[in-house]
N, C-alpha and C. Protein backbone atom coordinates (compact mmCIF):
# COMPACT_ATOMS: atom_id res chain seq x y z
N UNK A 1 -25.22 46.08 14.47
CA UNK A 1 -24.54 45.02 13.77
C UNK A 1 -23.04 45.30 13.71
N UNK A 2 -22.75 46.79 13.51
CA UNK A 2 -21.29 46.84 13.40
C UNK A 2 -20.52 46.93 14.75
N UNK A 3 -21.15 47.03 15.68
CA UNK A 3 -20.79 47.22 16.93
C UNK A 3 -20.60 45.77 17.45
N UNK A 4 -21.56 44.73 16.97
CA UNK A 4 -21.28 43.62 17.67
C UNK A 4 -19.81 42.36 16.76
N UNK A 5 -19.19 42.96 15.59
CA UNK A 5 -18.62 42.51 14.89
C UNK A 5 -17.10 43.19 15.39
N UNK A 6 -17.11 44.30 15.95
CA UNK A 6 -16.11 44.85 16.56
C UNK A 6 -15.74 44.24 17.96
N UNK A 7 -16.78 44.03 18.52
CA UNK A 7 -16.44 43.33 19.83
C UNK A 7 -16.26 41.46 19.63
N UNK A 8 -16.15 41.52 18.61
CA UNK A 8 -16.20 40.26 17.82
C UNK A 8 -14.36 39.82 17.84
N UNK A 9 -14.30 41.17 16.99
CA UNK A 9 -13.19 41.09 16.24
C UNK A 9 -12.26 41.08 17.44
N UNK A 10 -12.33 42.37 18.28
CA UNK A 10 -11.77 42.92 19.62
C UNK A 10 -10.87 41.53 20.47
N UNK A 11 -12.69 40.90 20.87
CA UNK A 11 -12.10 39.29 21.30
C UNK A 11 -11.17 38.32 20.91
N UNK A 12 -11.31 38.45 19.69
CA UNK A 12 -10.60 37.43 19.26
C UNK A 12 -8.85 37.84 18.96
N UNK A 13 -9.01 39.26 18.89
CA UNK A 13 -7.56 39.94 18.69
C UNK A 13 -7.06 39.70 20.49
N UNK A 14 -7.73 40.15 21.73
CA UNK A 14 -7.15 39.96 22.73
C UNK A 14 -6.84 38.53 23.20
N UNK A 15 -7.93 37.67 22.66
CA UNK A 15 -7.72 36.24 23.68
C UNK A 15 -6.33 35.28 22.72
N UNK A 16 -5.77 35.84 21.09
CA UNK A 16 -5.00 35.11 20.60
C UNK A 16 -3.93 35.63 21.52
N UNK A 17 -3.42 36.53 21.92
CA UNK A 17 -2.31 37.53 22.04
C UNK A 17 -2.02 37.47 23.44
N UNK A 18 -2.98 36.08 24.27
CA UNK A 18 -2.78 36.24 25.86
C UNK A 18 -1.72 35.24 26.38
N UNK A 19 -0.90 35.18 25.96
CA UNK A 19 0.67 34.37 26.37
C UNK A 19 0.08 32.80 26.49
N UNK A 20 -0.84 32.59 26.43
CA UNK A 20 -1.04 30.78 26.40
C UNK A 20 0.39 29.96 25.73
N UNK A 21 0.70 29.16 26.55
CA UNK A 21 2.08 28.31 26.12
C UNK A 21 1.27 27.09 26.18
N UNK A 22 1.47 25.74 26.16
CA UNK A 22 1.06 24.51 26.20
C UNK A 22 1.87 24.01 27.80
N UNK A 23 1.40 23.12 28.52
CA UNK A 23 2.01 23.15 29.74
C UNK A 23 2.92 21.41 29.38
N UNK A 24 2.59 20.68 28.24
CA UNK A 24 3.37 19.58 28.33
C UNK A 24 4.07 19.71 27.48
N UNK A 25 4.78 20.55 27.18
CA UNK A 25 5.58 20.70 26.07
C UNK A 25 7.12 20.45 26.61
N UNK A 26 7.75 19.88 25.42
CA UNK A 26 9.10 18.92 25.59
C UNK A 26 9.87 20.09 26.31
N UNK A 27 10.55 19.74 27.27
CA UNK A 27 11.34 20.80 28.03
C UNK A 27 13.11 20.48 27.16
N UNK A 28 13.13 21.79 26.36
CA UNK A 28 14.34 22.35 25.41
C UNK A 28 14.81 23.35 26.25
N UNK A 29 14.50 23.63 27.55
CA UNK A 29 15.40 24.96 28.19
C UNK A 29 16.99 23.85 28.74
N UNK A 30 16.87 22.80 28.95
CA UNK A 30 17.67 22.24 29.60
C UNK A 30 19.45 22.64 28.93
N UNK A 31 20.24 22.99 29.53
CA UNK A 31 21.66 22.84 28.48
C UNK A 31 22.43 22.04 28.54
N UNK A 32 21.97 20.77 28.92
CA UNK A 32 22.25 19.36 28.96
C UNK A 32 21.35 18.54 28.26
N UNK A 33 22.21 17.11 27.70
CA UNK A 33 21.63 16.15 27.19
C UNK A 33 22.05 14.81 28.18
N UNK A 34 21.21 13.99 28.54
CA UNK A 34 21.39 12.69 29.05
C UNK A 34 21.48 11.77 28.07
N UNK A 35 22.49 11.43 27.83
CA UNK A 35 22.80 10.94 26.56
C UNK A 35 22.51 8.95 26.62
N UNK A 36 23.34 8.77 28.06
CA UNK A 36 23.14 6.97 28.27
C UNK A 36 23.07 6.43 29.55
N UNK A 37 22.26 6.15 29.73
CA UNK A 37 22.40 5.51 31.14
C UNK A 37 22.34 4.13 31.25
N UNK A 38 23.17 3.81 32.35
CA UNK A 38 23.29 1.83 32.20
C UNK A 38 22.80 2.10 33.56
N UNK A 39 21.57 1.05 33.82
CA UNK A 39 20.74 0.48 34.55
C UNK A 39 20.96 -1.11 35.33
N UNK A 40 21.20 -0.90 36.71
CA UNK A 40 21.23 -1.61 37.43
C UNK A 40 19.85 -1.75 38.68
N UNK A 41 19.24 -3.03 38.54
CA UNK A 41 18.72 -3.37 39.22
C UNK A 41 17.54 -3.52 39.49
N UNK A 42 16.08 -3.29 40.63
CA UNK A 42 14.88 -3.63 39.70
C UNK A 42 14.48 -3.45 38.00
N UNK A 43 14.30 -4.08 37.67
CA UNK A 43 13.68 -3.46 36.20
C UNK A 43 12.31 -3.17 36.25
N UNK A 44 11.19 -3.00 36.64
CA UNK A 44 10.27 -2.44 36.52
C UNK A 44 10.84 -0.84 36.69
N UNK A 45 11.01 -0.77 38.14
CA UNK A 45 11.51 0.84 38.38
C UNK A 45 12.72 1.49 37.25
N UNK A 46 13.41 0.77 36.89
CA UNK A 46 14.56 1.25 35.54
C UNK A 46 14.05 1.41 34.35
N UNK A 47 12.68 0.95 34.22
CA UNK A 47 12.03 0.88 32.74
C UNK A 47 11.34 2.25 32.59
N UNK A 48 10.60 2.73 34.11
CA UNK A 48 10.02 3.55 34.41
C UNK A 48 10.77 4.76 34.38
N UNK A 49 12.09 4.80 35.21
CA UNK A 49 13.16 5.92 34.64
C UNK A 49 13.70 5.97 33.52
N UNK A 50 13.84 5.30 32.54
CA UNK A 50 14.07 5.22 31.47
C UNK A 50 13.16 5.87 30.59
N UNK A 51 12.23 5.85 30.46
CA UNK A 51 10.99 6.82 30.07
C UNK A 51 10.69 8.25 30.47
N UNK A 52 11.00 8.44 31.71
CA UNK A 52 11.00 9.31 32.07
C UNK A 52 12.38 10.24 32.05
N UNK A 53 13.81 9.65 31.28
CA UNK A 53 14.89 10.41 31.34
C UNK A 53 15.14 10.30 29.92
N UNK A 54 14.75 9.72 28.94
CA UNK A 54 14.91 9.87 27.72
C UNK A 54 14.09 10.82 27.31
N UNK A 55 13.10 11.77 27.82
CA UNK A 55 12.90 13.06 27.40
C UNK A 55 14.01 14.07 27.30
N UNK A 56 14.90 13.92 28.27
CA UNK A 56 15.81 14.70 28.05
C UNK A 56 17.63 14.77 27.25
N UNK A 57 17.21 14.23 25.86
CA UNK A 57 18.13 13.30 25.40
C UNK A 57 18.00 15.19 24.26
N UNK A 58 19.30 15.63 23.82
CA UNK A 58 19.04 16.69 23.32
C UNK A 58 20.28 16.64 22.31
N UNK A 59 19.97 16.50 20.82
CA UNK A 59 21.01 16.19 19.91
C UNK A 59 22.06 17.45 19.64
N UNK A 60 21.20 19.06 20.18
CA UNK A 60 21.65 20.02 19.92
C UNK A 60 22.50 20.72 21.37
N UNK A 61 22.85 19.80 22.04
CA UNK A 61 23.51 19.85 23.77
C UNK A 61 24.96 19.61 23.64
N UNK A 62 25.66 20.23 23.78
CA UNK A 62 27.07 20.49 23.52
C UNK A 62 27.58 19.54 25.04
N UNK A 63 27.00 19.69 26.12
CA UNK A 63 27.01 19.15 27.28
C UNK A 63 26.54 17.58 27.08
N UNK A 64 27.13 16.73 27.08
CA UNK A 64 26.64 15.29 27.08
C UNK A 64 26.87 14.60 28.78
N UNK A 65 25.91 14.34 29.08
CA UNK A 65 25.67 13.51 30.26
C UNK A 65 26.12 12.21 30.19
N UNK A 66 26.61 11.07 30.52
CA UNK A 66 26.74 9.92 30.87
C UNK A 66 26.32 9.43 32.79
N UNK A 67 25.31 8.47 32.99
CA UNK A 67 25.03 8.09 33.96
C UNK A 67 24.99 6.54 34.08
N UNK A 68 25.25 6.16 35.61
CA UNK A 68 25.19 4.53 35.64
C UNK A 68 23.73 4.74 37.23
N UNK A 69 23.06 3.84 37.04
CA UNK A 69 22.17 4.07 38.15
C UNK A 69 21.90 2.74 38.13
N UNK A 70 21.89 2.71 39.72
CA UNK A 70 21.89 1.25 40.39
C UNK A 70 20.71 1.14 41.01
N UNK A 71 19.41 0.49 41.09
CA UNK A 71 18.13 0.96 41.61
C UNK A 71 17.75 -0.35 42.82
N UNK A 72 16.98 0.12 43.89
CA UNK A 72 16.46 -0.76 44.52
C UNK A 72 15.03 -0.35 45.03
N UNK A 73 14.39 -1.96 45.04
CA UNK A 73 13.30 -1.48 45.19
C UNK A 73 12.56 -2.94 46.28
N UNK A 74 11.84 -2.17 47.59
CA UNK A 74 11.43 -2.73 48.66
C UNK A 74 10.08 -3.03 49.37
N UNK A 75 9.39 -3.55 49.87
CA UNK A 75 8.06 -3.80 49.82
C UNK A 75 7.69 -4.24 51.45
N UNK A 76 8.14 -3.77 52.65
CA UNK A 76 8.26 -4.09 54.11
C UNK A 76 6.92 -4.53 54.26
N UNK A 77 6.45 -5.33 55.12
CA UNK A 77 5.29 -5.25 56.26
C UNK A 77 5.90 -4.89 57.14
N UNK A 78 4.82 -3.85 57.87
CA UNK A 78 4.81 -2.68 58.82
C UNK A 78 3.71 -3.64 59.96
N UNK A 79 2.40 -4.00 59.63
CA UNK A 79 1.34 -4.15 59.93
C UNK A 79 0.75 -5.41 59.77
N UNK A 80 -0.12 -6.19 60.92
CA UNK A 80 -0.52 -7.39 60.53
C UNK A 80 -1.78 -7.41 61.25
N UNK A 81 -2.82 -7.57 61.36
CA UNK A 81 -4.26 -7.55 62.07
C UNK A 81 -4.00 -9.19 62.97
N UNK A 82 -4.92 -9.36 64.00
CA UNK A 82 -4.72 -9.99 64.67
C UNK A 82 -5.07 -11.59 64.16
N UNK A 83 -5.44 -11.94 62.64
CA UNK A 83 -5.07 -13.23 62.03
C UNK A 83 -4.29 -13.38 61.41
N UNK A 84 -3.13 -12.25 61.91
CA UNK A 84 -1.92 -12.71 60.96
C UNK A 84 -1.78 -12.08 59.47
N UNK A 85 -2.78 -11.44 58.94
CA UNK A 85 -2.67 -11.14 57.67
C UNK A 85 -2.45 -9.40 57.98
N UNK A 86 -1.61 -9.26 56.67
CA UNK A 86 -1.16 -8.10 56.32
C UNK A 86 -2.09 -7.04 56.01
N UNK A 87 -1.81 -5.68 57.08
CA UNK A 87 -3.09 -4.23 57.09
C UNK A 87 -1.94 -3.49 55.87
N UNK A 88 -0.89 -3.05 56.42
CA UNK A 88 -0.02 -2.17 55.86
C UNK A 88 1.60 -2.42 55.02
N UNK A 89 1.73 -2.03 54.07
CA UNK A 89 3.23 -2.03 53.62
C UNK A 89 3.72 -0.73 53.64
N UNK A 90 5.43 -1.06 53.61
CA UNK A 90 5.72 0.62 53.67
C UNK A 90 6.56 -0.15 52.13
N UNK A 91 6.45 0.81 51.09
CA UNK A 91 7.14 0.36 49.40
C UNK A 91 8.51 1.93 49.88
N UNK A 92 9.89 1.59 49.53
CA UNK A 92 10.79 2.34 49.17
C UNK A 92 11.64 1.88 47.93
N UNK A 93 12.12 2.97 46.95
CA UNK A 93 12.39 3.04 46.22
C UNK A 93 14.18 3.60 46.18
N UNK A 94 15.05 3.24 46.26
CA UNK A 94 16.10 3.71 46.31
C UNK A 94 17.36 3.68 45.21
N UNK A 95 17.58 4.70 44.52
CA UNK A 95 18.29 4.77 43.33
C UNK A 95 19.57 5.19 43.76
N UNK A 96 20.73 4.84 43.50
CA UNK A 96 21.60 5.74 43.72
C UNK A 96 22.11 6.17 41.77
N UNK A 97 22.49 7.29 41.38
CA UNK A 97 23.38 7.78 40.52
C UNK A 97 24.90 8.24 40.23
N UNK A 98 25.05 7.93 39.05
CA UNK A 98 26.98 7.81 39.38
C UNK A 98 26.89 8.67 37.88
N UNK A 99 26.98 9.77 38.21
CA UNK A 99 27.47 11.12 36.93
C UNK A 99 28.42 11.01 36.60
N UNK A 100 29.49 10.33 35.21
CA UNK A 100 30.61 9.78 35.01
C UNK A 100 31.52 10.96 34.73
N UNK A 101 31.20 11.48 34.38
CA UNK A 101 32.13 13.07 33.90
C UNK A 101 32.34 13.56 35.03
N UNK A 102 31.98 13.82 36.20
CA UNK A 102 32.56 14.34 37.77
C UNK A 102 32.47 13.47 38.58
N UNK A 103 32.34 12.22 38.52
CA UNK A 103 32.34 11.29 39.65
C UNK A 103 31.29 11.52 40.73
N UNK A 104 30.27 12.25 40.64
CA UNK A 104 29.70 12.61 41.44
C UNK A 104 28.57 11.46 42.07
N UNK A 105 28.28 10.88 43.31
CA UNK A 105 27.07 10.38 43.59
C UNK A 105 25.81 10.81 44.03
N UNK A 106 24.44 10.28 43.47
CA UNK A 106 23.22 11.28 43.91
C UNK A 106 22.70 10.38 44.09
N UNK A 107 22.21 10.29 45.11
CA UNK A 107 21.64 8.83 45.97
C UNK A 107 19.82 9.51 46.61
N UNK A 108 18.94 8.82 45.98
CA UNK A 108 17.48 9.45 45.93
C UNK A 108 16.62 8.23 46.32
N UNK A 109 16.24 8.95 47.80
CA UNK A 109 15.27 7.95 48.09
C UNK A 109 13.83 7.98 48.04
N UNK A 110 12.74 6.83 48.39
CA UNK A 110 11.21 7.72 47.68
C UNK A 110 10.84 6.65 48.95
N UNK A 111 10.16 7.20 49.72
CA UNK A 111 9.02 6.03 50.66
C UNK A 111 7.19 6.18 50.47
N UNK A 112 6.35 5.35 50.65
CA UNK A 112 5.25 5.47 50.83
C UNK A 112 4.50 4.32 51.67
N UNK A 113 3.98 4.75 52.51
CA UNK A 113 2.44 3.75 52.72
C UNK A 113 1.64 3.32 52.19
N UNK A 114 1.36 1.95 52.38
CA UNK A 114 0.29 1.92 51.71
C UNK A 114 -0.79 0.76 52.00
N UNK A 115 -1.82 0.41 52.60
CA UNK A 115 -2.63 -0.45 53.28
C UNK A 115 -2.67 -1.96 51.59
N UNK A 116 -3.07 -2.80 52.44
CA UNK A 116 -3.69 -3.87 52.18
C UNK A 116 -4.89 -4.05 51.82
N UNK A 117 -5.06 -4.60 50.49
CA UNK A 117 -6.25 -4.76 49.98
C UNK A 117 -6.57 -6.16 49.93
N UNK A 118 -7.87 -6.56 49.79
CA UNK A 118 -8.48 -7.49 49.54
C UNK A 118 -8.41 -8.28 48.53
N UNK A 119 -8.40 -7.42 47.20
CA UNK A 119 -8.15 -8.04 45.65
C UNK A 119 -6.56 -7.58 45.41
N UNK A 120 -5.65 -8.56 45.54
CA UNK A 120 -4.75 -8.98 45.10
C UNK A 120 -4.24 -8.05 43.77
N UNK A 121 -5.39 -8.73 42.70
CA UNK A 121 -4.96 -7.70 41.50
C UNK A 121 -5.10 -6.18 41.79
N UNK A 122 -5.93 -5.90 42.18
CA UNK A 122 -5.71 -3.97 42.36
C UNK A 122 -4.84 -3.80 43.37
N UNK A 123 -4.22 -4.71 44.63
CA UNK A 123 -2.85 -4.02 45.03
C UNK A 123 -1.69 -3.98 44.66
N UNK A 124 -1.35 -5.20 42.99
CA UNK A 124 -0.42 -4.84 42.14
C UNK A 124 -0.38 -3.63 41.91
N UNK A 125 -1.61 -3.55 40.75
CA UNK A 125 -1.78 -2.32 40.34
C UNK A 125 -1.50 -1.05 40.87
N UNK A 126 -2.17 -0.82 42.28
CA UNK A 126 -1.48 0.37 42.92
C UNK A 126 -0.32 0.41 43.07
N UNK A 127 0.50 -0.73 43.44
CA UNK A 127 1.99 -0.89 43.51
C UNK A 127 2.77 -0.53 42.25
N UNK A 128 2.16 -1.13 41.32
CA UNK A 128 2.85 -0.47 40.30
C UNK A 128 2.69 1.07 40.03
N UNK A 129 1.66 1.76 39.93
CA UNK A 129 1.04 2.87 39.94
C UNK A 129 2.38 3.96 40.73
N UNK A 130 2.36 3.35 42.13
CA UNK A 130 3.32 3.97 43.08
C UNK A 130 4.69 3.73 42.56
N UNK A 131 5.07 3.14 41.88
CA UNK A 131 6.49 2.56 41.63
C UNK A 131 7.13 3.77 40.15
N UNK A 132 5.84 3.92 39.41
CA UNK A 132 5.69 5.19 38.87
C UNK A 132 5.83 6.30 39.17
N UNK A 133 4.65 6.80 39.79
CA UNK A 133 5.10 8.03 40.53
C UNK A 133 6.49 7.97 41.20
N UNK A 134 7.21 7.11 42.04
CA UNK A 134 8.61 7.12 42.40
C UNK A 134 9.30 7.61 41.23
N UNK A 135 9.57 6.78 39.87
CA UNK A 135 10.18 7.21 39.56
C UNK A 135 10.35 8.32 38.23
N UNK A 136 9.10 9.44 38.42
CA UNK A 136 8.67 10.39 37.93
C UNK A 136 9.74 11.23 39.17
N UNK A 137 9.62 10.98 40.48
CA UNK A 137 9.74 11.81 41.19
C UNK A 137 11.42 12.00 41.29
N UNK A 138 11.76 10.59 41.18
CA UNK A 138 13.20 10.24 41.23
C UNK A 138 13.91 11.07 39.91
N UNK A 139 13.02 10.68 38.74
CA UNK A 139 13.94 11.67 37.71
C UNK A 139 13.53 13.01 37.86
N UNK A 140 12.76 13.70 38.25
CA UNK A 140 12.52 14.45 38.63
C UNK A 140 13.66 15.16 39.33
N UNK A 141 13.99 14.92 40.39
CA UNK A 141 14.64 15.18 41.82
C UNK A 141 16.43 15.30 41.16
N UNK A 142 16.48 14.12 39.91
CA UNK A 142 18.13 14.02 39.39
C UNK A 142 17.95 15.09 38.61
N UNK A 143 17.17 15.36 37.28
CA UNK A 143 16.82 16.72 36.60
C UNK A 143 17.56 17.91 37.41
N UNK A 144 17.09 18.09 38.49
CA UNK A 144 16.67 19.68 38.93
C UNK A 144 18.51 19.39 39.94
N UNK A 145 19.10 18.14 40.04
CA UNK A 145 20.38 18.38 40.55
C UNK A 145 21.63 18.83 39.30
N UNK A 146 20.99 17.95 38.04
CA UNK A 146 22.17 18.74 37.26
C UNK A 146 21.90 19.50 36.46
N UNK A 147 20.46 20.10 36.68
CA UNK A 147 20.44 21.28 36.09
C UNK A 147 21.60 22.69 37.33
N UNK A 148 21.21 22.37 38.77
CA UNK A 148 22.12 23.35 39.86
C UNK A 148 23.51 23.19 39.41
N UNK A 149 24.17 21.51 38.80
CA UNK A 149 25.57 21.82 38.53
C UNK A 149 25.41 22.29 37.31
């Protein structure tokens, strides 16, 4: 009995003490704040960066960011089967950024494929879906440039 209360105890002393962090936790390493950005152009895709860059809004950032981003967003046929109807789109996503404190431009592009569906409503949906991920990837991609400056 006392042996199995030790290996009890043992466990529970090693598994608190094993560096577990949370993996979605608000990223505070940044030493910048994105303080405002004025949005030009699709608004679905600007609503989507907007969400995704107001995480990094930091009241305790001595560094204040100002950005203007001009967004475009495109939907090609690539592909047409032999009645004329559409197999494939290619969707690009193209943002450019204007960092007002150095004049700097960061111009980020995102492409994907993506076939033709049958139901109408679920190839919104994926479209939108994708228009997301773009611009996860897009703030993403601006993140990790002014974190290098």
């Amino acid at each position: 009995m006392i042996k199995k209360n030790i290996i009890v105890i043992s466990l529970i002393f090693f598994l608190t003490n094993c560096g577990f962090s949370p993996i979605y936790i608000k990223n505070t390493n940044t030493n910048f704040s994105i303080e405002n950005v004025n949005y030009q152009g699709d608004r679905e895709l600007n609503n989507f960066l907007k969400i995704n860059l107001n995480q990094y809004k930091n009241e305790k950032s001595n560094k204040k960011i100002f950005i203007e981003a001009k967004s475009g967003y495109e939907k090609i046929i690539l592909t047409k089967n032999s009645s004329g109807d559409v197999t494939n789109y290619k969707l690009i996503a193209k943002v450019t950024f204007l960092i007002k404190s150095t004049n700097k431009k960061i111009n980020i592009t995102e492409e994907k494929i993506i076939s033709s569906m049958d139901d109408k409503f679920e190839e919104t949906r994926k479209e939108r879906t994708v228009k997301q991920n773009f611009a996860l990837s897009i703030s993403n991609k601006l993140v990790s440039e002014l974190v290098i400056n």
